[in-house]
PDB file of N, CA and C in Angstrom:
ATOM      1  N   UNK A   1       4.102  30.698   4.100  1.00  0.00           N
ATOM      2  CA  UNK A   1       4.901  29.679   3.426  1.00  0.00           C
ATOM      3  C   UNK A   1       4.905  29.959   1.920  1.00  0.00           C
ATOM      4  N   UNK A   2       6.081  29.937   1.669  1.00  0.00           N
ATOM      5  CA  UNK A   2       6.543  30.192  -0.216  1.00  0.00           C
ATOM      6  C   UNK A   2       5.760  28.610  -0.693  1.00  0.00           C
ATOM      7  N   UNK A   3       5.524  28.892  -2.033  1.00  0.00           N
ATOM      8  CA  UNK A   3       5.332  27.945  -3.127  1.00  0.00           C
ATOM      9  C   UNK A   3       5.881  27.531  -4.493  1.00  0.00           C
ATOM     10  N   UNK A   4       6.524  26.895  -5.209  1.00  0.00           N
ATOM     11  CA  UNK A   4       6.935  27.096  -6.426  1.00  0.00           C
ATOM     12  C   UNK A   4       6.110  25.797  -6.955  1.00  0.00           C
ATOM     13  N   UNK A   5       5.257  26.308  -8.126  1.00  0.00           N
ATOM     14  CA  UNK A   5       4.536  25.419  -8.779  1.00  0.00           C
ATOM     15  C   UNK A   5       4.743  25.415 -10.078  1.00  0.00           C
ATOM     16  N   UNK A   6       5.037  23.971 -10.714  1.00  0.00           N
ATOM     17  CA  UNK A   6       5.425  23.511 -11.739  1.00  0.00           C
ATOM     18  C   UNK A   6       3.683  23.724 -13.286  1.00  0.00           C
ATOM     19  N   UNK A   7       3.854  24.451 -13.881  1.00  0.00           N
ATOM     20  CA  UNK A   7       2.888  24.821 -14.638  1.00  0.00           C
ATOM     21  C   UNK A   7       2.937  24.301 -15.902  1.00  0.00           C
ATOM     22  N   UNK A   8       2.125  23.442 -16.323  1.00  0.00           N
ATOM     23  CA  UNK A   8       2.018  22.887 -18.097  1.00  0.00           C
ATOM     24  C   UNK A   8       0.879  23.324 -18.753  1.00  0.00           C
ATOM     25  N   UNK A   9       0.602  24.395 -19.730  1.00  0.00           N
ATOM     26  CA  UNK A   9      -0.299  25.089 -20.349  1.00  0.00           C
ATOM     27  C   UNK A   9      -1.131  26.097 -19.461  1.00  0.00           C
ATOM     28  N   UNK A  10      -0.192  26.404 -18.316  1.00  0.00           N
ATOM     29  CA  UNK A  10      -0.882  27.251 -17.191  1.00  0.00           C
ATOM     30  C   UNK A  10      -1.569  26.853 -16.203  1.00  0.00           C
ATOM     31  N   UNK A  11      -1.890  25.260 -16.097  1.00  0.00           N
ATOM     32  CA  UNK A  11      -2.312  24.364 -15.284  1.00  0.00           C
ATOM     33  C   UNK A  11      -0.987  24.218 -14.079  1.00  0.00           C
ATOM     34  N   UNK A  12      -1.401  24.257 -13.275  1.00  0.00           N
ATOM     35  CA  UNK A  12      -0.240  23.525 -11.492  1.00  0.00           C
ATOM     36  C   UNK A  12      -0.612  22.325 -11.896  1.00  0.00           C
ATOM     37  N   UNK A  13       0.501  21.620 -12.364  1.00  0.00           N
ATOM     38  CA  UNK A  13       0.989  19.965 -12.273  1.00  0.00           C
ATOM     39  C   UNK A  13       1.780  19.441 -10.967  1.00  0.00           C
ATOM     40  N   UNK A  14       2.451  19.975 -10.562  1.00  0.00           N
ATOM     41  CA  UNK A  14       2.878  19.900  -8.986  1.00  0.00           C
ATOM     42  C   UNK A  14       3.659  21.282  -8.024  1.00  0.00           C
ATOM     43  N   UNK A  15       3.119  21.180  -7.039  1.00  0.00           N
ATOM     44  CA  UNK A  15       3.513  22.540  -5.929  1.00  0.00           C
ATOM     45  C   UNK A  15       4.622  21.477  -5.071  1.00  0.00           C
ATOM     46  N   UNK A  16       5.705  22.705  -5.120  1.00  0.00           N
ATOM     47  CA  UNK A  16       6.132  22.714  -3.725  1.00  0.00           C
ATOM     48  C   UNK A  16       6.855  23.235  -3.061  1.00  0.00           C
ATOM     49  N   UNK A  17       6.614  23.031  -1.483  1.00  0.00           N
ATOM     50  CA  UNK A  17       6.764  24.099  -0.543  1.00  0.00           C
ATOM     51  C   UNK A  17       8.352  24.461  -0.308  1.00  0.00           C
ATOM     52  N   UNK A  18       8.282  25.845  -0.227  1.00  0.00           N
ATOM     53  CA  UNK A  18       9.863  26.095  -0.146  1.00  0.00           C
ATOM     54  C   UNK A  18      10.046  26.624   1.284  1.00  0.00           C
ATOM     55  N   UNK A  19      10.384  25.182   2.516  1.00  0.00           N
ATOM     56  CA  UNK A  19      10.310  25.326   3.797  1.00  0.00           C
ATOM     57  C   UNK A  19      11.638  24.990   4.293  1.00  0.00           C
ATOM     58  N   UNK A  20      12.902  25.200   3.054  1.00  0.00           N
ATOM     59  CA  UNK A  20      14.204  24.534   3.833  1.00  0.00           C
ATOM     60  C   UNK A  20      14.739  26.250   3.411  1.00  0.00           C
ATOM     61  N   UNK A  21      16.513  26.070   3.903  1.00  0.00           N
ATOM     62  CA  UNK A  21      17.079  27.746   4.024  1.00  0.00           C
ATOM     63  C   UNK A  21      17.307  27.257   2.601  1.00  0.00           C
ATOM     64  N   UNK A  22      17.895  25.862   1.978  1.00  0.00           N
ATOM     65  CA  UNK A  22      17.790  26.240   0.300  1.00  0.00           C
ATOM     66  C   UNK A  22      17.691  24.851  -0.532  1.00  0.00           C
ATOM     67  N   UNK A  23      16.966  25.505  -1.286  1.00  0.00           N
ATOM     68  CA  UNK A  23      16.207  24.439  -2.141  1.00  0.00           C
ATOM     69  C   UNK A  23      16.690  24.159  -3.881  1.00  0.00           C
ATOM     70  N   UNK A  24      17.595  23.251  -3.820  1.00  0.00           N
ATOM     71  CA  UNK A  24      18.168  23.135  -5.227  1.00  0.00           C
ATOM     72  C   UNK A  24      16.994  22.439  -6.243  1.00  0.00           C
ATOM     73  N   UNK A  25      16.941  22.809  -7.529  1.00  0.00           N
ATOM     74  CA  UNK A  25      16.625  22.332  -8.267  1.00  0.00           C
ATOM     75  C   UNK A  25      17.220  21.823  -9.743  1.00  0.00           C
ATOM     76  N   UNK A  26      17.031  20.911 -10.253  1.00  0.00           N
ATOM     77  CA  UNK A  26      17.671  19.995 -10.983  1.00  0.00           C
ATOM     78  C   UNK A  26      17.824  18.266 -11.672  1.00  0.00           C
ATOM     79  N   UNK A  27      18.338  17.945 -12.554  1.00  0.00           N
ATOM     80  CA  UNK A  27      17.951  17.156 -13.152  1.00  0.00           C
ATOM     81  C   UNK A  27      18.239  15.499 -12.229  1.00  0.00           C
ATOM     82  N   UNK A  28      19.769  15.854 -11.456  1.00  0.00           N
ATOM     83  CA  UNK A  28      19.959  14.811 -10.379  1.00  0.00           C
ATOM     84  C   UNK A  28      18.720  14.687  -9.125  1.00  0.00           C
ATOM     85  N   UNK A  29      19.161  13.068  -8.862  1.00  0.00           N
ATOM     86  CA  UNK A  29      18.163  12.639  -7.493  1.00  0.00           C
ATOM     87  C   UNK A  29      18.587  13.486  -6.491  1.00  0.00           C
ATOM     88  N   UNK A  30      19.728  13.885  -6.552  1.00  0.00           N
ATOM     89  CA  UNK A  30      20.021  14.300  -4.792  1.00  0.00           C
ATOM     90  C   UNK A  30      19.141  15.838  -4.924  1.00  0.00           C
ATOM     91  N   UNK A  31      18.906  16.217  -6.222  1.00  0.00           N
ATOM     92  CA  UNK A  31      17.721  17.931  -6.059  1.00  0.00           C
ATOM     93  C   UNK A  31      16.864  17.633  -5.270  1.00  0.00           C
ATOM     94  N   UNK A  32      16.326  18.932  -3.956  1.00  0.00           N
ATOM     95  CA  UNK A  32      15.257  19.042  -3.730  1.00  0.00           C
ATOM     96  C   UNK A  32      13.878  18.596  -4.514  1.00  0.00           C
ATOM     97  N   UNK A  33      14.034  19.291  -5.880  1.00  0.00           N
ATOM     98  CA  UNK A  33      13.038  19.569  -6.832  1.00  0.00           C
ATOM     99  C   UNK A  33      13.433  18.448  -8.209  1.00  0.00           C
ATOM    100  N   UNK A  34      13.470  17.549  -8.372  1.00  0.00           N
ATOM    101  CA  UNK A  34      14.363  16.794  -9.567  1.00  0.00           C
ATOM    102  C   UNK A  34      13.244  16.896 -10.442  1.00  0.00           C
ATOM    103  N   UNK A  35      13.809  17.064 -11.743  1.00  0.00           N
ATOM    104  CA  UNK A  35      13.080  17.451 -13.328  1.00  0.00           C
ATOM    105  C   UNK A  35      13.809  16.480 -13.905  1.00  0.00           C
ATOM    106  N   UNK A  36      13.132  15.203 -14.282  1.00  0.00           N
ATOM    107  CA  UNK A  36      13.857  14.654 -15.144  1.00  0.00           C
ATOM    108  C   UNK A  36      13.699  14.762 -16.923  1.00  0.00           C
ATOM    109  N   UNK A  37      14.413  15.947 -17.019  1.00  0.00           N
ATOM    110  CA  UNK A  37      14.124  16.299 -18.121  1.00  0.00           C
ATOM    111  C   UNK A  37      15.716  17.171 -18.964  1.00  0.00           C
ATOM    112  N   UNK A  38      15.485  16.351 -20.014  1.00  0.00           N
ATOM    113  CA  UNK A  38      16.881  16.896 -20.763  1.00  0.00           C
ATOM    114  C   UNK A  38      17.048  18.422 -20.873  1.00  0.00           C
ATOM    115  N   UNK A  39      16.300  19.614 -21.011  1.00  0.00           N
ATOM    116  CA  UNK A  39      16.443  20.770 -20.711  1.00  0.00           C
ATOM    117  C   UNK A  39      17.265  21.265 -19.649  1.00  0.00           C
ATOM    118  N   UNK A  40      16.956  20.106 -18.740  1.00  0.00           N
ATOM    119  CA  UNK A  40      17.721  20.707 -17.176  1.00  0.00           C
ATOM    120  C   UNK A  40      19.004  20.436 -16.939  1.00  0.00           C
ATOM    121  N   UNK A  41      19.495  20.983 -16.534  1.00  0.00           N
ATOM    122  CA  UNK A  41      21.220  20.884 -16.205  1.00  0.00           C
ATOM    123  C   UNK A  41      20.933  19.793 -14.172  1.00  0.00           C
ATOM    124  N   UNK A  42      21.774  19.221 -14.719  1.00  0.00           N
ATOM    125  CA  UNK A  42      22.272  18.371 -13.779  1.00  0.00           C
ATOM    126  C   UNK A  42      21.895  18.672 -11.911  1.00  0.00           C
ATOM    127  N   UNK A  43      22.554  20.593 -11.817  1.00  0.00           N
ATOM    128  CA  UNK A  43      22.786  21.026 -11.043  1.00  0.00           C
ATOM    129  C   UNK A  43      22.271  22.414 -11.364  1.00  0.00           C
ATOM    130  N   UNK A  44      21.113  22.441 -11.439  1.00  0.00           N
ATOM    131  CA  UNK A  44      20.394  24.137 -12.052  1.00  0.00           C
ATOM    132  C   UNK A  44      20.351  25.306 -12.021  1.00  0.00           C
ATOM    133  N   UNK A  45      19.395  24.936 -10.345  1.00  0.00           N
ATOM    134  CA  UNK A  45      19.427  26.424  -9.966  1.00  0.00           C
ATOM    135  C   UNK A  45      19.161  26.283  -8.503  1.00  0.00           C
ATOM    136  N   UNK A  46      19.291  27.592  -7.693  1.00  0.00           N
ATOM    137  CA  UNK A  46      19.231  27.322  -5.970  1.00  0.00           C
ATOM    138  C   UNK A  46      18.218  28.551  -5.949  1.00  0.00           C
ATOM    139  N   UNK A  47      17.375  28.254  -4.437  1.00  0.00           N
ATOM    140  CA  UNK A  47      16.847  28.971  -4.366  1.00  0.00           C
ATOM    141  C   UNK A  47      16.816  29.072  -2.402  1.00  0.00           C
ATOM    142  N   UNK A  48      16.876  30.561  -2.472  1.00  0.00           N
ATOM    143  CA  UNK A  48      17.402  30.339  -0.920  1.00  0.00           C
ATOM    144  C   UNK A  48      16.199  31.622   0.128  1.00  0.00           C
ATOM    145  N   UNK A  49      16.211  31.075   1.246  1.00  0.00           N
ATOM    146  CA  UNK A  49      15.236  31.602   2.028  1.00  0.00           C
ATOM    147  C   UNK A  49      16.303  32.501   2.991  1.00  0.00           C
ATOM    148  N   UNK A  50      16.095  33.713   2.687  1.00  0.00           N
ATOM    149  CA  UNK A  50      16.875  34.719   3.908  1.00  0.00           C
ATOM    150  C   UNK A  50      16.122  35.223   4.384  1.00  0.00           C
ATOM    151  N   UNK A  51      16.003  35.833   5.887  1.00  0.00           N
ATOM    152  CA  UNK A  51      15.443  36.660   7.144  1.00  0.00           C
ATOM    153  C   UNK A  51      15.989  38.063   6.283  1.00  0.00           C
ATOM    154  N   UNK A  52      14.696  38.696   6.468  1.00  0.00           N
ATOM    155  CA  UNK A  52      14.593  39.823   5.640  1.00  0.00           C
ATOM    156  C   UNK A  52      15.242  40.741   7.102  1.00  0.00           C
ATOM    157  N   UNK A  53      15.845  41.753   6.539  1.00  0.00           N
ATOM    158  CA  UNK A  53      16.963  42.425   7.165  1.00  0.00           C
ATOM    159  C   UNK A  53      15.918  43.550   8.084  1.00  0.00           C
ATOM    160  N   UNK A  54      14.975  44.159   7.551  1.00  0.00           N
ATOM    161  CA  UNK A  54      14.402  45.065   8.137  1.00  0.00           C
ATOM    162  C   UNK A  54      12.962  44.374   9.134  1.00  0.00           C
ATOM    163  N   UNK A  55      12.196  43.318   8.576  1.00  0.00           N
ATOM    164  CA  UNK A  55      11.085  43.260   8.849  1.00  0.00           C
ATOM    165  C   UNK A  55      11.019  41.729  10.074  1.00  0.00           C
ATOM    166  N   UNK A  56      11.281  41.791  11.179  1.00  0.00           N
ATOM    167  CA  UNK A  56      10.722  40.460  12.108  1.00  0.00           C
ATOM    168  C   UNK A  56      10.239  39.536  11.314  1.00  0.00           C
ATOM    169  N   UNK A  57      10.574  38.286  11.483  1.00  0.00           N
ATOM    170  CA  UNK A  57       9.939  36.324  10.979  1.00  0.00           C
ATOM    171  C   UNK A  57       9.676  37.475   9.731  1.00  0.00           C
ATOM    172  N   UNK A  58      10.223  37.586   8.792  1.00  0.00           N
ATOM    173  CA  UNK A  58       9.804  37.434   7.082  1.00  0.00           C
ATOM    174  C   UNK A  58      11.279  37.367   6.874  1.00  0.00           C
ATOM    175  N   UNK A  59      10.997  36.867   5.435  1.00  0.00           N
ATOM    176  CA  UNK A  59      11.669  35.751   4.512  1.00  0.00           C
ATOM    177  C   UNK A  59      11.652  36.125   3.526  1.00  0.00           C
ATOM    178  N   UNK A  60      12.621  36.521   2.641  1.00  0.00           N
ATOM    179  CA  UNK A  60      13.479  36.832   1.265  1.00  0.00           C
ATOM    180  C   UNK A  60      13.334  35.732   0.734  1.00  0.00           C
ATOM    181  N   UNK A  61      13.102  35.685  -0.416  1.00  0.00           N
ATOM    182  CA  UNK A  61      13.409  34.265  -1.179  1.00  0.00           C
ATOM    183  C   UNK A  61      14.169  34.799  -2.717  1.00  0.00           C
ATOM    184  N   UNK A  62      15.542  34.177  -2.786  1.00  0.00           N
ATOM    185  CA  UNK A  62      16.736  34.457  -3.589  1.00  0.00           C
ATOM    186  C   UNK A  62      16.693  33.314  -4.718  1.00  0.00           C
ATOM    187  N   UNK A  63      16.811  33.718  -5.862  1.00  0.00           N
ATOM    188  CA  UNK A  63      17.120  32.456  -6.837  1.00  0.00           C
ATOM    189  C   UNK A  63      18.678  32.684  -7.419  1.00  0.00           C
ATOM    190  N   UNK A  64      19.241  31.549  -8.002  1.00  0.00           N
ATOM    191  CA  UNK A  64      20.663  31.868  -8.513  1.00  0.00           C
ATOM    192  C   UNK A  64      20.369  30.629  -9.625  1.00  0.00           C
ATOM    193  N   UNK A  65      20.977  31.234 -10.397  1.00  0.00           N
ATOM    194  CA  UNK A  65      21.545  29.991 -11.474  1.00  0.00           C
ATOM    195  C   UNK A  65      22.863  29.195 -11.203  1.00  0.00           C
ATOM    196  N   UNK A  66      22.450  27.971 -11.631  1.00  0.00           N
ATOM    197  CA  UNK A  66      23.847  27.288 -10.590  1.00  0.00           C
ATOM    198  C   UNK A  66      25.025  26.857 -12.428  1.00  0.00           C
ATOM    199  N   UNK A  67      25.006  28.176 -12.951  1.00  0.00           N
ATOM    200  CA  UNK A  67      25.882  27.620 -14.001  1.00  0.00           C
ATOM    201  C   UNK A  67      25.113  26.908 -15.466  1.00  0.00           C
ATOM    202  N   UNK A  68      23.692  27.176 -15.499  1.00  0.00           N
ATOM    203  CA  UNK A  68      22.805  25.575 -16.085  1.00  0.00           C
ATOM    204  C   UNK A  68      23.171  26.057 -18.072  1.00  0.00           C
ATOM    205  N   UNK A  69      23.395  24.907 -18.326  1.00  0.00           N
ATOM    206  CA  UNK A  69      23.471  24.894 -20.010  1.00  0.00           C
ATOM    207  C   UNK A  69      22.598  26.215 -20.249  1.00  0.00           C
ATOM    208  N   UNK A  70      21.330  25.813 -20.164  1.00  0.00           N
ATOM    209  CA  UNK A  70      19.825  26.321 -20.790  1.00  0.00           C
ATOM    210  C   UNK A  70      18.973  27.469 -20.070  1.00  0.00           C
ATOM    211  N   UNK A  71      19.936  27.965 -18.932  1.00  0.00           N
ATOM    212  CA  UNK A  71      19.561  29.399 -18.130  1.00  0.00           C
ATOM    213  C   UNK A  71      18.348  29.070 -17.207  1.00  0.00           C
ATOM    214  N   UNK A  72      18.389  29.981 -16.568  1.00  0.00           N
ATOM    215  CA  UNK A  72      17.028  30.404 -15.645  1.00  0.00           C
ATOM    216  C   UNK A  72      16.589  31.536 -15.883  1.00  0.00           C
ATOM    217  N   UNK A  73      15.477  31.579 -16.250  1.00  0.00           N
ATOM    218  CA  UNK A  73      14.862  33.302 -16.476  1.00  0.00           C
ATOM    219  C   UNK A  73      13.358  33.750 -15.539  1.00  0.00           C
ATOM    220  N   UNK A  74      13.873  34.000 -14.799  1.00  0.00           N
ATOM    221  CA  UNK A  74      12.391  35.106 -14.055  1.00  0.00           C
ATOM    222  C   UNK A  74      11.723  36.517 -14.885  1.00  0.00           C
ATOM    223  N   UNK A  75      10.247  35.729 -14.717  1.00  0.00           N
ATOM    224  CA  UNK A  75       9.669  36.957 -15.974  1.00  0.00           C
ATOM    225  C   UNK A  75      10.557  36.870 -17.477  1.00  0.00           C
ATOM    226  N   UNK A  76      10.797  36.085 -17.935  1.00  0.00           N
ATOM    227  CA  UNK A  76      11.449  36.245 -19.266  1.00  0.00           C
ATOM    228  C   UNK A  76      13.279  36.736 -19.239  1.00  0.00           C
ATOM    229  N   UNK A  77      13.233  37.081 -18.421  1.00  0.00           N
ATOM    230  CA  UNK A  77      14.646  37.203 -18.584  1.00  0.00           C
ATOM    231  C   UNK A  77      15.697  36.478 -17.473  1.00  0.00           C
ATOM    232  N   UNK A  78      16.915  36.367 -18.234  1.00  0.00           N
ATOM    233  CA  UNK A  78      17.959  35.363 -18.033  1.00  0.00           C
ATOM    234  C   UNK A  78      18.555  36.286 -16.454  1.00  0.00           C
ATOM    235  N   UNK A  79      18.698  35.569 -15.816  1.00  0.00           N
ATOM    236  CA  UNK A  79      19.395  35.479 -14.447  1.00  0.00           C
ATOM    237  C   UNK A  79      20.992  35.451 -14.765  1.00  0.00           C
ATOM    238  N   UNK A  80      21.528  37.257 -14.597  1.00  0.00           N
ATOM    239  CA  UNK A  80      23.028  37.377 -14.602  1.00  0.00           C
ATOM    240  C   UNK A  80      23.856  36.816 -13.512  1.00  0.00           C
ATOM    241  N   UNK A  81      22.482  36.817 -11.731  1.00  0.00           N
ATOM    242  CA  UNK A  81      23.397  36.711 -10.730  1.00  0.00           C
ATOM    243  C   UNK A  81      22.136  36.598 -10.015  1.00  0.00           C
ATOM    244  N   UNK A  82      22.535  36.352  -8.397  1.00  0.00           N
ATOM    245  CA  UNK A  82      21.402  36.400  -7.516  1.00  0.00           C
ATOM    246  C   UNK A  82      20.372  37.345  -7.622  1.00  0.00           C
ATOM    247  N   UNK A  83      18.952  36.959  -7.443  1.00  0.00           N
ATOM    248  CA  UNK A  83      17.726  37.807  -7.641  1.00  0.00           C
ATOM    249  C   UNK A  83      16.630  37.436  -6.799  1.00  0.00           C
ATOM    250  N   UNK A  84      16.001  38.448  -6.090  1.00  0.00           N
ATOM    251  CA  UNK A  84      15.128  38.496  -5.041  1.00  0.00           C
ATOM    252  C   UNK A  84      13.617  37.664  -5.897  1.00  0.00           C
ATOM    253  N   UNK A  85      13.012  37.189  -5.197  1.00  0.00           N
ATOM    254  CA  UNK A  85      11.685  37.038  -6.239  1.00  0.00           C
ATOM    255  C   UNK A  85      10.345  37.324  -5.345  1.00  0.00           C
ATOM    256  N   UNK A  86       9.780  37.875  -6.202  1.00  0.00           N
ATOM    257  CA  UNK A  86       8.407  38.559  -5.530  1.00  0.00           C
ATOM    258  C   UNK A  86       7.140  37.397  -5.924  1.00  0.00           C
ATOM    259  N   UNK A  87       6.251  37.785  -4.951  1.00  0.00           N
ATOM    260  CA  UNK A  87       5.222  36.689  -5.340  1.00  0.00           C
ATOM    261  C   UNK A  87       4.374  36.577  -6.986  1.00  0.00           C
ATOM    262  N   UNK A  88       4.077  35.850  -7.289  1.00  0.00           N
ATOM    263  CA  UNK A  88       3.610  35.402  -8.638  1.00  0.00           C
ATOM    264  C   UNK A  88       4.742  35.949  -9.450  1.00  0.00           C
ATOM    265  N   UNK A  89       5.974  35.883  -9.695  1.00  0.00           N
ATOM    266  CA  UNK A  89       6.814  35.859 -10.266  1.00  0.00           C
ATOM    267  C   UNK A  89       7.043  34.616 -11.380  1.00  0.00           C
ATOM    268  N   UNK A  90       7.222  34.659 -12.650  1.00  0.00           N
ATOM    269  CA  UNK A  90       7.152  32.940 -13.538  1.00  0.00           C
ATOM    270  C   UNK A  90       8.558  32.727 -13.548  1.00  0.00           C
ATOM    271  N   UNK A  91       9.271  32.028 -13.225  1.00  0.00           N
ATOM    272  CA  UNK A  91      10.655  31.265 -13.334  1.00  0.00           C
ATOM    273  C   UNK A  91      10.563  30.140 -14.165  1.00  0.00           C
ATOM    274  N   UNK A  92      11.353  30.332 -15.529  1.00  0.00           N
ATOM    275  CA  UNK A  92      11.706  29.206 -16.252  1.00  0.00           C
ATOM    276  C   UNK A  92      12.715  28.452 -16.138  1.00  0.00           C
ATOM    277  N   UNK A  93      12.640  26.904 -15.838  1.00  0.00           N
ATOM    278  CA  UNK A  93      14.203  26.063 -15.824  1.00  0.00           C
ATOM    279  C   UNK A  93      14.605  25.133 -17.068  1.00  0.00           C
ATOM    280  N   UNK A  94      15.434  25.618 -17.590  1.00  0.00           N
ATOM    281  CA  UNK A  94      14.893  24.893 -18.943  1.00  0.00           C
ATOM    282  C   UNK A  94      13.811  25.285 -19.778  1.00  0.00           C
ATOM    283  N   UNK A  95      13.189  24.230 -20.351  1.00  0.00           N
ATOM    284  CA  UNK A  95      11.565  24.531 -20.735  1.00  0.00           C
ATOM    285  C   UNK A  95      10.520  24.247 -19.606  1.00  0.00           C
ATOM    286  N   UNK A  96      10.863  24.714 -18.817  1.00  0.00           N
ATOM    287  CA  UNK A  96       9.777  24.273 -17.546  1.00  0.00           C
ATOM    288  C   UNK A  96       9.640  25.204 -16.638  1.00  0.00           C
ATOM    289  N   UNK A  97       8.309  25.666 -16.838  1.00  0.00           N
ATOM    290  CA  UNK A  97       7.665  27.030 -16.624  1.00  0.00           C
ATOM    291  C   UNK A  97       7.169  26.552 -14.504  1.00  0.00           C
ATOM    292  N   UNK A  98       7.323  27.382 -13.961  1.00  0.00           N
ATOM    293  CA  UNK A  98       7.176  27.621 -12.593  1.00  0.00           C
ATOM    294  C   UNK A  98       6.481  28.886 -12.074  1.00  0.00           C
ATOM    295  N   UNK A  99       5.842  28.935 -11.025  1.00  0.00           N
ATOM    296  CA  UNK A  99       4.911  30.195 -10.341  1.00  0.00           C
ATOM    297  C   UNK A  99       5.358  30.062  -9.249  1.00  0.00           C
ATOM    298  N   UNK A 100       5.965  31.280  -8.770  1.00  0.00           N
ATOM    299  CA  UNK A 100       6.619  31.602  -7.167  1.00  0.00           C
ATOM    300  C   UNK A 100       5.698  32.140  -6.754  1.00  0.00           C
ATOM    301  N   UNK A 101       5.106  31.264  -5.447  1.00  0.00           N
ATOM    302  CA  UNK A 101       4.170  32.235  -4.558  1.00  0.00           C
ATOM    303  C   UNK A 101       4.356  32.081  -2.948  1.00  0.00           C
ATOM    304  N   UNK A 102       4.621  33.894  -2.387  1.00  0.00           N
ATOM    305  CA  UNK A 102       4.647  33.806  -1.346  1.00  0.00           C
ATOM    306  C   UNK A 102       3.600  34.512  -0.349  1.00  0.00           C
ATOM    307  N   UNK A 103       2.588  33.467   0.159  1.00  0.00           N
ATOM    308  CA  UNK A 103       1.523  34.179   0.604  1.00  0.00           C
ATOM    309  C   UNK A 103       1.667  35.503   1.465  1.00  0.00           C
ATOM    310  N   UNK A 104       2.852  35.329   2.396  1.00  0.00           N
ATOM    311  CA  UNK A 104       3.498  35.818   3.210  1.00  0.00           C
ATOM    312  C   UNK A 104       3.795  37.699   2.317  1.00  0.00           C
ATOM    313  N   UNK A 105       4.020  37.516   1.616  1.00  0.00           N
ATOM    314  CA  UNK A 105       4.910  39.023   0.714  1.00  0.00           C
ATOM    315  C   UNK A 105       3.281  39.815   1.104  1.00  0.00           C
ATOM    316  N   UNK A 106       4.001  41.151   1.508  1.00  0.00           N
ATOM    317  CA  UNK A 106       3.013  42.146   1.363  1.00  0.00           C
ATOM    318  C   UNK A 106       3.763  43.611   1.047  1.00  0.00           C
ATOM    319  N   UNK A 107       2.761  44.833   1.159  1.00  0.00           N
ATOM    320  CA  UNK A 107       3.519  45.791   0.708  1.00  0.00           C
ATOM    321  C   UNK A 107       4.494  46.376   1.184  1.00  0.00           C
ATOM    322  N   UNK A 108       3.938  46.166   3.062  1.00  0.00           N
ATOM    323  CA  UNK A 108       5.506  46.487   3.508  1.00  0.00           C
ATOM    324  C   UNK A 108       6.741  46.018   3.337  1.00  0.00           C
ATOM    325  N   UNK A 109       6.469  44.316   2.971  1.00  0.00           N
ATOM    326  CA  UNK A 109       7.824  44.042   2.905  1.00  0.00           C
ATOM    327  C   UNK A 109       8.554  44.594   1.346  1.00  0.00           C
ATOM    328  N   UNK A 110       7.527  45.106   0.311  1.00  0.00           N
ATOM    329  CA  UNK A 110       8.233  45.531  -0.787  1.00  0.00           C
ATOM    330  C   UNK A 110       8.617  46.585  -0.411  1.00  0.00           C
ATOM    331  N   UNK A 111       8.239  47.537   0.539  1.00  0.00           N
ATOM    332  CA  UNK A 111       8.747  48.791   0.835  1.00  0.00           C
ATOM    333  C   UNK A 111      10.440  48.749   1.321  1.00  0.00           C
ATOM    334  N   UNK A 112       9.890  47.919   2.169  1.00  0.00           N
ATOM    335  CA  UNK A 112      11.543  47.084   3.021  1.00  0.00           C
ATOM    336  C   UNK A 112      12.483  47.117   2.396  1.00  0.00           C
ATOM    337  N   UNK A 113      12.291  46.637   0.984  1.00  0.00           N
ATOM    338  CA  UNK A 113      13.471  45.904  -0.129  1.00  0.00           C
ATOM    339  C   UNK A 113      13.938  47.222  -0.728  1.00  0.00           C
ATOM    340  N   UNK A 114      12.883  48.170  -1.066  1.00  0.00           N
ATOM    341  CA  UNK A 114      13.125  49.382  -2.091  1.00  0.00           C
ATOM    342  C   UNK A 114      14.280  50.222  -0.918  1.00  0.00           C
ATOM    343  N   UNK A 115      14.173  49.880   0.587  1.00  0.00           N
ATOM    344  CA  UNK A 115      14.885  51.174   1.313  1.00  0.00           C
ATOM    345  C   UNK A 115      16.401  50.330   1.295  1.00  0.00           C
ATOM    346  N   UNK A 116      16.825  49.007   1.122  1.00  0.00           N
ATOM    347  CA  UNK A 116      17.846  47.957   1.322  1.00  0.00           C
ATOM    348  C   UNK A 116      18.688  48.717   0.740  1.00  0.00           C
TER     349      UNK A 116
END
């Protein structure tokens, strides 16, 4: 099971589990993940669970920017378009720092991705 945990000074202030095919995050109630916080765009960012093409029951996990004022950046940089995310990966939404973790990721499945 994936994780995305919400981090303030590097502390987990809240986890959570990314167990649907996609998980919006954003400043509205109807988000999975709601940030009520002026940084965040309304309608943010998506994050989506795909069946990895090569490997039986494993799971891709995709982020997209859904358009947001203030960007999404994995590892520091800004999200042009859909992007795979590897475990302990930092995703920023807004000013609001996040840790992607998928216990599940191992080396084969990075091997998997490099032959895609």
């Amino acid at each position: 099971m994936a994780t995305f945990s919400q981090l303030v000074d590097n502390v987990v202030v809240n986890t959570f589990e990314l167990d649907q095919p996609e998980t919006r995050i954003g400043r509205r109630a109807e988000n999975d993940i709601q940030i009520d916080e002026i940084s965040v765009s309304g309608q943010h960012a998506l994050i989506e669970a795909v069946p990895n093409a090569y490997l039986d029951n494993t799971i891709d996990y995709y982020i997209t920017d859904s358009d947001s004022t203030n960007g999404t950046f994995v590892n520091d940089i800004r999200l042009e378009s859909r992007q795979r995310l590897n475990s302990n990966d930092m995703v920023r939404v807004g000013w609001n720092e996040f840790r992607f973790v998928d216990e599940e990721e191992n080396s084969l499945e990075k091997t998997a991705y490099i032959l895609d």
